[in-house]
PDB file of N, CA and C in Angstrom:
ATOM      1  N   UNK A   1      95.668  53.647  95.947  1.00  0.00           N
ATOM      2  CA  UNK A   1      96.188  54.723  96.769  1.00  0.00           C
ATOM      3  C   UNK A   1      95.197  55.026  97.886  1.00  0.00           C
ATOM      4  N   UNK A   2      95.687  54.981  99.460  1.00  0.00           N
ATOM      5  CA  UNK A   2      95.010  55.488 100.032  1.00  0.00           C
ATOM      6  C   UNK A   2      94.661  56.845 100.484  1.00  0.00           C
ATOM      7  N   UNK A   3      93.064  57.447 100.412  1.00  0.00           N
ATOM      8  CA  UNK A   3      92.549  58.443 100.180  1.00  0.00           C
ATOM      9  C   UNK A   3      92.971  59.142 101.857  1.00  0.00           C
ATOM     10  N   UNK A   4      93.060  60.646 101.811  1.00  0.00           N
ATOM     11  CA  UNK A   4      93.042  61.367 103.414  1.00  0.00           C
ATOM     12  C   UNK A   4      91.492  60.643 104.063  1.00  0.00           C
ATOM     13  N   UNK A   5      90.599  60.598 103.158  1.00  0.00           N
ATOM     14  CA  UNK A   5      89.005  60.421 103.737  1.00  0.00           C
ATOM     15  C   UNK A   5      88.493  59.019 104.500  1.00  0.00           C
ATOM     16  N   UNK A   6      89.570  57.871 103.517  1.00  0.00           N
ATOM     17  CA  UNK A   6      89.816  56.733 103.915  1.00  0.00           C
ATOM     18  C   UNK A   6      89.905  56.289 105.205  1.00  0.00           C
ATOM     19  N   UNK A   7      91.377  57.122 105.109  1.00  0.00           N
ATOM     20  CA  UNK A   7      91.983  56.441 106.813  1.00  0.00           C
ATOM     21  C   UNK A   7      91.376  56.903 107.962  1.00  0.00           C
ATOM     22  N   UNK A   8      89.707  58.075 107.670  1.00  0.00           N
ATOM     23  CA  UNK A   8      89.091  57.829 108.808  1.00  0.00           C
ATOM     24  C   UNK A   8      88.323  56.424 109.585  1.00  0.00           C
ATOM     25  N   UNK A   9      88.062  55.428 108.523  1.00  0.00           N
ATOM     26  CA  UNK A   9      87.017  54.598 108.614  1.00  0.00           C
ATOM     27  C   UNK A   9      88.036  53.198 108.299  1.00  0.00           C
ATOM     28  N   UNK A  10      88.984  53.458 108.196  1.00  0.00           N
ATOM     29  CA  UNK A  10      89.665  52.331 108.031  1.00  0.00           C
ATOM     30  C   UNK A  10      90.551  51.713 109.247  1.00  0.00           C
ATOM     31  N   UNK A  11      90.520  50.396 109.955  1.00  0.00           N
ATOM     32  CA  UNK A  11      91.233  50.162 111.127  1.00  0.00           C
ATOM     33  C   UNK A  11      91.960  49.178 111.073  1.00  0.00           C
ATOM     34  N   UNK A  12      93.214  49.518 111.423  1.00  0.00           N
ATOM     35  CA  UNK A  12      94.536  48.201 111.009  1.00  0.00           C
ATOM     36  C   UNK A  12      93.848  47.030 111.506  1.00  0.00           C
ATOM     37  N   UNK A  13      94.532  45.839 110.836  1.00  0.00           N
ATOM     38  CA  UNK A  13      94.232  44.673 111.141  1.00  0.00           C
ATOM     39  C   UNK A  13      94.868  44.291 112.468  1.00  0.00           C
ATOM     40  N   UNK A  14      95.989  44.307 112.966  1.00  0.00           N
ATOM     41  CA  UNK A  14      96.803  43.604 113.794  1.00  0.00           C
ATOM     42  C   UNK A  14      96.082  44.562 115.403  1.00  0.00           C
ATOM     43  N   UNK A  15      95.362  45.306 115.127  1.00  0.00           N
ATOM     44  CA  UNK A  15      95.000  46.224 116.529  1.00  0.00           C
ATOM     45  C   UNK A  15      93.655  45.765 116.965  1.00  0.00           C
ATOM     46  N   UNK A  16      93.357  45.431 118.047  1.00  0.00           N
ATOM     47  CA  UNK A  16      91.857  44.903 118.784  1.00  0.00           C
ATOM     48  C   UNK A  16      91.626  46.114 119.041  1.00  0.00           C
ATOM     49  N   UNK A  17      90.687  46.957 118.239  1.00  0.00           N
ATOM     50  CA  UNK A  17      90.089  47.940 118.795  1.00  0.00           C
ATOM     51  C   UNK A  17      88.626  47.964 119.824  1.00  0.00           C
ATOM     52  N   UNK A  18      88.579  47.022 120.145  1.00  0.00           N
ATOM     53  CA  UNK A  18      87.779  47.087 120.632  1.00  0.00           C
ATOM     54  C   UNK A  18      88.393  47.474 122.564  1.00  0.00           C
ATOM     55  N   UNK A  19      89.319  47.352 122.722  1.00  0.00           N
ATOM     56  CA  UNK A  19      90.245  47.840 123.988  1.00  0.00           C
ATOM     57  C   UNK A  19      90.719  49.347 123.775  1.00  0.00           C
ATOM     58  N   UNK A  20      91.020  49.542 122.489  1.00  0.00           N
ATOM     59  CA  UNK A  20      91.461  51.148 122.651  1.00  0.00           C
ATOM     60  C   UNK A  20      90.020  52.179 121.952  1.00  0.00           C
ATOM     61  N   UNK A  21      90.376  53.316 122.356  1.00  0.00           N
ATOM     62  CA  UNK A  21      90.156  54.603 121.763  1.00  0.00           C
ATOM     63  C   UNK A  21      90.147  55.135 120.483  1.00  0.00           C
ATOM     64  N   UNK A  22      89.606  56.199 119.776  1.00  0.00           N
ATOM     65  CA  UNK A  22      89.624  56.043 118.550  1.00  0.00           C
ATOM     66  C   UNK A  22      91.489  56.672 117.943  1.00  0.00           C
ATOM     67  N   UNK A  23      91.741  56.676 116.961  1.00  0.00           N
ATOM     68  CA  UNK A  23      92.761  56.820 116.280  1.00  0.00           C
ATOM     69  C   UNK A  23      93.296  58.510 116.629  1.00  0.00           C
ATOM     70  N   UNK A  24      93.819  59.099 116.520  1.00  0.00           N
ATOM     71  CA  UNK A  24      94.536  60.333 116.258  1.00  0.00           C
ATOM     72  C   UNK A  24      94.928  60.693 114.904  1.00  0.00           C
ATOM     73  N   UNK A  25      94.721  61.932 113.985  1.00  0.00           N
ATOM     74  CA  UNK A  25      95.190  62.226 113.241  1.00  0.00           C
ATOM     75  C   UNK A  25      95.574  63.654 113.311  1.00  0.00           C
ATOM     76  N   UNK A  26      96.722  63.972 112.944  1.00  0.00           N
ATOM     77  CA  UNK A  26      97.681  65.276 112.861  1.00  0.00           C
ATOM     78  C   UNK A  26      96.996  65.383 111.031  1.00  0.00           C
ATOM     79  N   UNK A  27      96.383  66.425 111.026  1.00  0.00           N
ATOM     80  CA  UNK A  27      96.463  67.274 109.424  1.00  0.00           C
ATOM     81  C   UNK A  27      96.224  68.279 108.729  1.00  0.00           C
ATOM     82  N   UNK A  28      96.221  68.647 108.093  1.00  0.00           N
ATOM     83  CA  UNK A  28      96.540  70.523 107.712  1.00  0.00           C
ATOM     84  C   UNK A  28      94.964  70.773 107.567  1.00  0.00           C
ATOM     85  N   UNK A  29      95.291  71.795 107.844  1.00  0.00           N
ATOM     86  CA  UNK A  29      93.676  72.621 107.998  1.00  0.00           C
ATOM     87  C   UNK A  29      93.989  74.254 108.048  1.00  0.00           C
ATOM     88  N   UNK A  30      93.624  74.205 106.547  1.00  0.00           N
ATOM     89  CA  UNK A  30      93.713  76.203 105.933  1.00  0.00           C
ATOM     90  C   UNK A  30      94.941  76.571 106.265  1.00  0.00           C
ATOM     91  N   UNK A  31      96.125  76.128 106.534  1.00  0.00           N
ATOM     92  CA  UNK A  31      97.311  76.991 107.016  1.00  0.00           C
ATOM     93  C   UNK A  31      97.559  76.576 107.880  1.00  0.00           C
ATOM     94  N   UNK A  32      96.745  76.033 108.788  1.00  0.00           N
ATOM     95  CA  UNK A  32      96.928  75.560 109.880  1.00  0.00           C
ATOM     96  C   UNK A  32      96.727  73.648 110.170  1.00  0.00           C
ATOM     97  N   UNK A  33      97.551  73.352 111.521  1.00  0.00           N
ATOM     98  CA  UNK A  33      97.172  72.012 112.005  1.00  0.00           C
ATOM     99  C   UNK A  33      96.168  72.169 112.545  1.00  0.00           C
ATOM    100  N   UNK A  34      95.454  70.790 112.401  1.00  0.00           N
ATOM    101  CA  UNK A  34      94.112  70.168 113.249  1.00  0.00           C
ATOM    102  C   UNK A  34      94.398  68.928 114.032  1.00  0.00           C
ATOM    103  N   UNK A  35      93.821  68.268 115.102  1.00  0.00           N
ATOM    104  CA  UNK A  35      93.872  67.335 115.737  1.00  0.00           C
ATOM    105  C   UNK A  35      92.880  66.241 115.029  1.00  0.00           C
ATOM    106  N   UNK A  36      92.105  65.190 114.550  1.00  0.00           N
ATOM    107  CA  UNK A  36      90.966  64.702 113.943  1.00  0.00           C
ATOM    108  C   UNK A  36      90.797  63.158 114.775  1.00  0.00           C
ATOM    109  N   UNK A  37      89.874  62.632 115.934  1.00  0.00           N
ATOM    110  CA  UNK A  37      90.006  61.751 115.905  1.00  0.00           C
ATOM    111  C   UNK A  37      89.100  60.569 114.638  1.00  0.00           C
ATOM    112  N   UNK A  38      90.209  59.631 114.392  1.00  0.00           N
ATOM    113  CA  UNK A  38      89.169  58.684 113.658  1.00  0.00           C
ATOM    114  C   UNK A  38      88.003  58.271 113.148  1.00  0.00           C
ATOM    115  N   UNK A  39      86.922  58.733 112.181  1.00  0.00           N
ATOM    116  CA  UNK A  39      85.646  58.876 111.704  1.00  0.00           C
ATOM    117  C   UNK A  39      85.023  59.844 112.422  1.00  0.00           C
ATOM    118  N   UNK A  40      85.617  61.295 113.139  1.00  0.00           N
ATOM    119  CA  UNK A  40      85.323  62.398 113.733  1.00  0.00           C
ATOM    120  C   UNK A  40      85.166  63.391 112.153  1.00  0.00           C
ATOM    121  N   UNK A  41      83.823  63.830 112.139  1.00  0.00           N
ATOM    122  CA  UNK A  41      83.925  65.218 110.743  1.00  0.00           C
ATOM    123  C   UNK A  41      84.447  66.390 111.413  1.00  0.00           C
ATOM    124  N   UNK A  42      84.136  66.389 112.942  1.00  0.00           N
ATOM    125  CA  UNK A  42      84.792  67.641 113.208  1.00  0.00           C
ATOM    126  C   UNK A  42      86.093  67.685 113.672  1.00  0.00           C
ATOM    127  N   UNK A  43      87.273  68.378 113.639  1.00  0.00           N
ATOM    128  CA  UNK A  43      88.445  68.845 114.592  1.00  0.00           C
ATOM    129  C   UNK A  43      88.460  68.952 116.028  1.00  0.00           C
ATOM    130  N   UNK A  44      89.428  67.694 116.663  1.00  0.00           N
ATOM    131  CA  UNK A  44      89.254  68.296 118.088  1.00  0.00           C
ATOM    132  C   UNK A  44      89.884  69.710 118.571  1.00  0.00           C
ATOM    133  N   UNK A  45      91.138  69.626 117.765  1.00  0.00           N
ATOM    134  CA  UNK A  45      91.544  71.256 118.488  1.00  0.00           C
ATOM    135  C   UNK A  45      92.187  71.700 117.135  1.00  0.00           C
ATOM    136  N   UNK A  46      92.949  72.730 116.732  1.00  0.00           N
ATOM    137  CA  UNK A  46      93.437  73.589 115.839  1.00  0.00           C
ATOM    138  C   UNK A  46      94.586  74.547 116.728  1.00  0.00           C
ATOM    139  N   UNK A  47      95.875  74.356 115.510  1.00  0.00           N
ATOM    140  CA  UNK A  47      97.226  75.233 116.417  1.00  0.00           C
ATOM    141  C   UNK A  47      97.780  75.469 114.954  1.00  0.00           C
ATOM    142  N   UNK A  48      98.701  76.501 115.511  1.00  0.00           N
ATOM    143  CA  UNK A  48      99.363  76.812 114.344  1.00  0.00           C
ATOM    144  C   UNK A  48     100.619  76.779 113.870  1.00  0.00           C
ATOM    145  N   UNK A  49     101.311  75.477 114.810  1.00  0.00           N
ATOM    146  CA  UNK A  49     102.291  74.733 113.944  1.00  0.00           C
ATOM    147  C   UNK A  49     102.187  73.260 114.240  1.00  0.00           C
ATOM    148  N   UNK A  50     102.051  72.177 113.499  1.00  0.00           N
ATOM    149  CA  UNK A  50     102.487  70.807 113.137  1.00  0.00           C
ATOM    150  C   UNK A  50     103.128  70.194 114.563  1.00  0.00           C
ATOM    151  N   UNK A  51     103.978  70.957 115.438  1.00  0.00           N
ATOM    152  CA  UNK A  51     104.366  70.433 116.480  1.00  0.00           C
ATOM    153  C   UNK A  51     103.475  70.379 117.787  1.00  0.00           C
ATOM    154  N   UNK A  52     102.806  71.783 117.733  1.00  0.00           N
ATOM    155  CA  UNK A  52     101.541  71.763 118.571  1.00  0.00           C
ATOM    156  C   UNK A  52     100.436  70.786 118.543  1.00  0.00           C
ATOM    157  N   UNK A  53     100.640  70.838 117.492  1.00  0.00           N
ATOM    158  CA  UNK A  53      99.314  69.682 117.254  1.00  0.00           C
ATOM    159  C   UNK A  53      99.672  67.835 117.258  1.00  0.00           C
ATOM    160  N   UNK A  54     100.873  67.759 117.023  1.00  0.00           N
ATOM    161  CA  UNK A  54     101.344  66.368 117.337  1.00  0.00           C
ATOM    162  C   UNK A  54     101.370  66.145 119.161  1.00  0.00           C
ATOM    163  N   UNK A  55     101.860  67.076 119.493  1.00  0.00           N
ATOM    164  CA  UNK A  55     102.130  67.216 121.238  1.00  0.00           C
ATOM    165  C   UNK A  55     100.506  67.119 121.557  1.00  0.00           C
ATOM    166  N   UNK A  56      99.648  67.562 121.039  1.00  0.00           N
ATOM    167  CA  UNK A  56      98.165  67.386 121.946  1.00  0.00           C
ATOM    168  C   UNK A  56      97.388  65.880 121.158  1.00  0.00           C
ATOM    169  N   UNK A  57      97.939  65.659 119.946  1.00  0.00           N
ATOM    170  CA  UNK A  57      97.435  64.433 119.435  1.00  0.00           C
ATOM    171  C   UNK A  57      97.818  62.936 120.663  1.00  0.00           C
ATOM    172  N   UNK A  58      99.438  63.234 120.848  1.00  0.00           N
ATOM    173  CA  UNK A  58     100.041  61.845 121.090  1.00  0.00           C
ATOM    174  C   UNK A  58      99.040  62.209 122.666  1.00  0.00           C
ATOM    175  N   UNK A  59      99.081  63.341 123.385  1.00  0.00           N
ATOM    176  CA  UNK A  59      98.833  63.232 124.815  1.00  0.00           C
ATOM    177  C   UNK A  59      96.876  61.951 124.584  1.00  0.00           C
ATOM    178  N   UNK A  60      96.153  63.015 123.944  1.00  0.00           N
ATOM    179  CA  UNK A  60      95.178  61.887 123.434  1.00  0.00           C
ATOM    180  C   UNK A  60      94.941  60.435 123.097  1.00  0.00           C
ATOM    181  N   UNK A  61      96.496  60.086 122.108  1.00  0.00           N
ATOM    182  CA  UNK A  61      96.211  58.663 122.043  1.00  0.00           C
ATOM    183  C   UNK A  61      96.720  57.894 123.586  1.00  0.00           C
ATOM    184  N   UNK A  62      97.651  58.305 123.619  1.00  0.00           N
ATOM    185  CA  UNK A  62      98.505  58.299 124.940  1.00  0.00           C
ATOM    186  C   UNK A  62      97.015  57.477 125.816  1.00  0.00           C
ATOM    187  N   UNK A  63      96.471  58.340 126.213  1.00  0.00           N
ATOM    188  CA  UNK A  63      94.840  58.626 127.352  1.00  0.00           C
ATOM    189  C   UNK A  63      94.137  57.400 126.841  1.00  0.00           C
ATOM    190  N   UNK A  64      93.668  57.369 125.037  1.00  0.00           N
ATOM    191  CA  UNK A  64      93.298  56.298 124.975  1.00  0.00           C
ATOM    192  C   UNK A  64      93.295  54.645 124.159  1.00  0.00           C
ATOM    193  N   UNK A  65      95.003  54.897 124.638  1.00  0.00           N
ATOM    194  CA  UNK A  65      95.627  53.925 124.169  1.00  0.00           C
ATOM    195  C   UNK A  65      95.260  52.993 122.775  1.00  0.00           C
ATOM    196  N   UNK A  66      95.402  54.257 122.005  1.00  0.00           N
ATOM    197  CA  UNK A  66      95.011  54.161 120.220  1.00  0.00           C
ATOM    198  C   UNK A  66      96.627  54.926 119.898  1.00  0.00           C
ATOM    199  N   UNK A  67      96.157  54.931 118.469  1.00  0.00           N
ATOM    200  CA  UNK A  67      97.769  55.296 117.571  1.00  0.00           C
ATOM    201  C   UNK A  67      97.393  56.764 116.988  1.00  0.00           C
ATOM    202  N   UNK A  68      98.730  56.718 116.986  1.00  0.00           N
ATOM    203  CA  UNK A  68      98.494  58.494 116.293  1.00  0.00           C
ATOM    204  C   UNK A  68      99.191  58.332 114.579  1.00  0.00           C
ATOM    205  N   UNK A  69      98.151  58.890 113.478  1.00  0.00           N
ATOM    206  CA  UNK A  69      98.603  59.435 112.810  1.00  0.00           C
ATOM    207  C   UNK A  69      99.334  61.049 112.186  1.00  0.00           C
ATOM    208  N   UNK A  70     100.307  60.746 111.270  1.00  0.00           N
ATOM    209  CA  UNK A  70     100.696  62.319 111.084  1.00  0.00           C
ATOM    210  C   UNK A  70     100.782  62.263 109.585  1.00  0.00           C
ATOM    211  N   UNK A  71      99.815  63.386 109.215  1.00  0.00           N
ATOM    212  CA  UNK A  71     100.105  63.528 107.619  1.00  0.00           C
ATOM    213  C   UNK A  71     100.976  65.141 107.626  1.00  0.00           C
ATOM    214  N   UNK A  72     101.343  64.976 105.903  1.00  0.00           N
ATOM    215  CA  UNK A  72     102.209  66.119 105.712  1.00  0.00           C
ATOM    216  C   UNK A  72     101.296  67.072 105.036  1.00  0.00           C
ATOM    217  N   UNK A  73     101.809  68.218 104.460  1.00  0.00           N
ATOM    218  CA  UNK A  73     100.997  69.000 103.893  1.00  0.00           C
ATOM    219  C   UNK A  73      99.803  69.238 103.004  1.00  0.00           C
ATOM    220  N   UNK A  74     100.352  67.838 102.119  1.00  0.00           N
ATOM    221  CA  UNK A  74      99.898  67.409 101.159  1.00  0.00           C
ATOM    222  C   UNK A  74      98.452  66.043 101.860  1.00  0.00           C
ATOM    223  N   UNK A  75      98.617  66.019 103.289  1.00  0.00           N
ATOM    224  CA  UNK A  75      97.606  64.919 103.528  1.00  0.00           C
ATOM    225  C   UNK A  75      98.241  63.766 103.775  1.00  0.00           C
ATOM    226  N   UNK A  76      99.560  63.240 102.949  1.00  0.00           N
ATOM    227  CA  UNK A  76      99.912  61.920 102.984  1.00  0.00           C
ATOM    228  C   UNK A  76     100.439  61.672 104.611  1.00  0.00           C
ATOM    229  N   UNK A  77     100.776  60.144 104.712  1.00  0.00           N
ATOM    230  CA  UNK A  77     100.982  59.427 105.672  1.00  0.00           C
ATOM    231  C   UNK A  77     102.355  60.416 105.799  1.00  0.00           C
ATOM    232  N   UNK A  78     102.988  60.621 106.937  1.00  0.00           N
ATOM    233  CA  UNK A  78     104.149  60.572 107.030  1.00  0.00           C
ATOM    234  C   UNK A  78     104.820  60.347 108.277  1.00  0.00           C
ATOM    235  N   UNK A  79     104.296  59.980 109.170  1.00  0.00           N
ATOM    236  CA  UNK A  79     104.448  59.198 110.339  1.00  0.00           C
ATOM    237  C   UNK A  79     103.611  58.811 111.078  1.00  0.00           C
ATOM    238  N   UNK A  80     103.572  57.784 111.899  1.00  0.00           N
ATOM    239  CA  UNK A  80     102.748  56.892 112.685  1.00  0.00           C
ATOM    240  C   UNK A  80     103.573  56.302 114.374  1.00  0.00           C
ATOM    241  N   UNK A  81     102.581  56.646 115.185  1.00  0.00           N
ATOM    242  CA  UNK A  81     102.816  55.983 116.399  1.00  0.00           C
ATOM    243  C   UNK A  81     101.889  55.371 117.174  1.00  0.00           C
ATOM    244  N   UNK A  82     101.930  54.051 118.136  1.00  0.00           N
ATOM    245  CA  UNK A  82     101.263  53.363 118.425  1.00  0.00           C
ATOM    246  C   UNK A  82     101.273  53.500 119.784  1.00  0.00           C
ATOM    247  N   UNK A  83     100.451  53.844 120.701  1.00  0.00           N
ATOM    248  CA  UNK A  83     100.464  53.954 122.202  1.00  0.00           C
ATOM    249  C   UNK A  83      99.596  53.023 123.102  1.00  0.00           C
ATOM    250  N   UNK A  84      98.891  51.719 122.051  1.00  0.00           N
ATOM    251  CA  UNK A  84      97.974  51.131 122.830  1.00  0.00           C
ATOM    252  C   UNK A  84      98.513  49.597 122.806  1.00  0.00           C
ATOM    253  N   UNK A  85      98.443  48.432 122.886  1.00  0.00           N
ATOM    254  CA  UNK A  85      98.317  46.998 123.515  1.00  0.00           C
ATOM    255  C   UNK A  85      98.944  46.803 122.260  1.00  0.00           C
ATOM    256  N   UNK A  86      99.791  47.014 122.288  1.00  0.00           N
ATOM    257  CA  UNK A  86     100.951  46.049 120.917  1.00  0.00           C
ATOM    258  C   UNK A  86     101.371  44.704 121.371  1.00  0.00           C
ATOM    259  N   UNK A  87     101.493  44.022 120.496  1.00  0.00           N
ATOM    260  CA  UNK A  87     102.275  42.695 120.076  1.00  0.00           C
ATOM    261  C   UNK A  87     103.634  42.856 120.681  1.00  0.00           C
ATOM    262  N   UNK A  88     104.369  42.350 121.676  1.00  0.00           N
ATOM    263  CA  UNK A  88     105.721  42.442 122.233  1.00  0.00           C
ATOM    264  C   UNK A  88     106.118  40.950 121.854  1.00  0.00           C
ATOM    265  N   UNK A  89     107.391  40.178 121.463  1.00  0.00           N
ATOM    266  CA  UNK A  89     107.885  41.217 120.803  1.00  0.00           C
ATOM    267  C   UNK A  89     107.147  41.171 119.058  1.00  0.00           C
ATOM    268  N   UNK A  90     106.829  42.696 118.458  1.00  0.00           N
ATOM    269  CA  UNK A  90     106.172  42.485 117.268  1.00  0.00           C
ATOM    270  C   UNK A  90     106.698  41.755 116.063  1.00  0.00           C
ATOM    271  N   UNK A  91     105.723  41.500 115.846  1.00  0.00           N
ATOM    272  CA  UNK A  91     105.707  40.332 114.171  1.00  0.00           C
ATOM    273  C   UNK A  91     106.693  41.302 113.619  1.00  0.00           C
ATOM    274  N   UNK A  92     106.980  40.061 112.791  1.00  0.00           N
ATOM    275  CA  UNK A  92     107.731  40.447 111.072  1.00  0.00           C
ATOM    276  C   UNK A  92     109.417  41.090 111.582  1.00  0.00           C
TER     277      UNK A  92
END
């Protein structure tokens, strides 16, 4: 099972990061959303609904053409978007 702590330090295989930016993560923090980029301990920003904080995540990956994660309350995965140098048309 992958851990919330994990998917800071962990980087998909199929992505050359070495062209993009670090990752985006949407995740709960005390009641509230946080912004987190990728092996960041601190929060880039804090809002207080889930939509706020996806809208300032994607503008970020967006900028540096990295992916955004979104966990749910509980931490887990529950959506993912990719804004940087994808595979056209993608595998599989």
């Amino acid at each position: 099972m992958l851990m919330l702590t994990d998917v800071f330090t962990v980087a998909p295989q199929s992505i050359n990061v070495d062209t993009m930016g670090k990752n985006q993560h949407v995740v709960p923090n005390n009641g509230r959303w946080s912004v987190r980029g990728a092996g960041n301990t601190r929060v880039t920003q804090t809002f207080d609904t889930q939509r706020e904080a996806i809208a300032r995540a994607r503008e970020i990956a967006i900028n540096q053409q990295s992916e955004m994660f979104i966990h749910n309350r509980q931490g887990h995965f529950r959506d993912r978007n990719s804004y940087g140098n994808d595979p056209y048309p993608p595998k599989g």
